[in-house]
Protein backbone atom coordinates (compact mmCIF):
# COMPACT_ATOMS: atom_id res chain seq x y z
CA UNK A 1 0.42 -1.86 21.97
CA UNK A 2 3.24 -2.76 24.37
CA UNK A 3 6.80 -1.27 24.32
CA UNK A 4 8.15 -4.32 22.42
CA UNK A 5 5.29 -4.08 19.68
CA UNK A 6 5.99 -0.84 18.89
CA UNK A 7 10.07 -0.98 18.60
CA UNK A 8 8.90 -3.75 16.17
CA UNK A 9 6.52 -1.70 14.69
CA UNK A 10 9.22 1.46 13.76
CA UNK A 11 11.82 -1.43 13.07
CA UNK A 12 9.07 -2.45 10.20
CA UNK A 13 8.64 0.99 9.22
CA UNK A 14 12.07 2.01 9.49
CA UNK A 15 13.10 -0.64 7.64
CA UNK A 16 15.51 -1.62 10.16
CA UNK A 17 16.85 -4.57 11.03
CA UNK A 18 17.56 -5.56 14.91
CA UNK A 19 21.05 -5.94 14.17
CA UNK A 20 21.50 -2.41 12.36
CA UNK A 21 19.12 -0.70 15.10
CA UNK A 22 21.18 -1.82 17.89
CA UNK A 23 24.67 -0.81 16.13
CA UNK A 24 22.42 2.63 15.66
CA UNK A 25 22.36 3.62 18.91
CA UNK A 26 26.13 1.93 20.10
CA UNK A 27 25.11 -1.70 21.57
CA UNK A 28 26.17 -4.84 21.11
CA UNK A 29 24.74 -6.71 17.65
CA UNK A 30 22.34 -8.84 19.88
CA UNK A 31 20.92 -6.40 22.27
CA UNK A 32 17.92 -5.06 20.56
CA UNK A 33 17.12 -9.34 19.75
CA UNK A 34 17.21 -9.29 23.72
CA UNK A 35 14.89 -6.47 24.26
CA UNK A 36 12.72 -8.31 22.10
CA UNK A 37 12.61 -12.05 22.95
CA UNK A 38 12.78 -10.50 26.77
CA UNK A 39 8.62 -9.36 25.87
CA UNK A 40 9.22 -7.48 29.27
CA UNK A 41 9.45 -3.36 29.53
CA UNK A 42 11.67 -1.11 27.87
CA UNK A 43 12.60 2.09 29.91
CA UNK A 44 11.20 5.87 28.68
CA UNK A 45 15.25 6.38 28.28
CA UNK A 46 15.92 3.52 25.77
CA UNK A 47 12.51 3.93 23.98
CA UNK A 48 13.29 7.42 23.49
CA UNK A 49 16.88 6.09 22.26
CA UNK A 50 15.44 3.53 19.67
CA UNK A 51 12.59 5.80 18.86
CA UNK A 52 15.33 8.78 17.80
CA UNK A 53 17.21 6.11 16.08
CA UNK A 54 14.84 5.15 13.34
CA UNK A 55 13.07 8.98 12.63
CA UNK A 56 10.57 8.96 15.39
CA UNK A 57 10.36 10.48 19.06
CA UNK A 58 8.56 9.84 22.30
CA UNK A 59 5.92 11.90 23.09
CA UNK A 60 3.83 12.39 25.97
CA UNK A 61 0.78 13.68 25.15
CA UNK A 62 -2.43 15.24 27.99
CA UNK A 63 -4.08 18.41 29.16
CA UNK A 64 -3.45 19.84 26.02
CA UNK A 65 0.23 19.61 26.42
CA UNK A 66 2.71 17.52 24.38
CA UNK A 67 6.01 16.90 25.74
CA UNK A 68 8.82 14.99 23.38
CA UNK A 69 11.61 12.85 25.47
CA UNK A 70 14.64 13.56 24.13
CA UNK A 71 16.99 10.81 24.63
CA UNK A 72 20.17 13.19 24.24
CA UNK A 73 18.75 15.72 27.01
CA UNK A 74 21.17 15.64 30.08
CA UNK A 75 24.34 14.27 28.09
CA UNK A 76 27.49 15.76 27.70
CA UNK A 77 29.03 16.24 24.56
CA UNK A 78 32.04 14.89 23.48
């Protein structure tokens, strides 16, 4: 499954509309439609981002080991 499949795939799940995820994470109302009819990749950073936004999180997963992305790691707060 590519990166677009799978935001659709949570946004299905989530029960989430393109419009409400991309107001989720602070974008304009037509950027996650852009992601989408763009079919090309989505950064580690802004899958982790949509990921958090509708109850999941990015996980890399190999020798045993399982590291999450954490799209807030690295930001200040406000």
């Amino acid at each position: 499954m590519n990166q677009v499949r799978a935001i659709e795939a949570m946004m299905a799940e989530a029960g989430m509309s393109r419009y409400a995820l991309s107001r989720a994470i602070g974008k304009s109302d037509s950027y996650v439609n852009s992601l989408i009819h763009r079919d090309g990749d989505v950064g580690a950073s802004v899958l982790a981002t949509l990921a958090h936004a509708m109850g999941y999180e990015l996980v890399l997963r190999g020798h045993g080991q399982e590291i999450a992305i954490d799209p807030n790691a690295g930001k200040e707060a406000s």
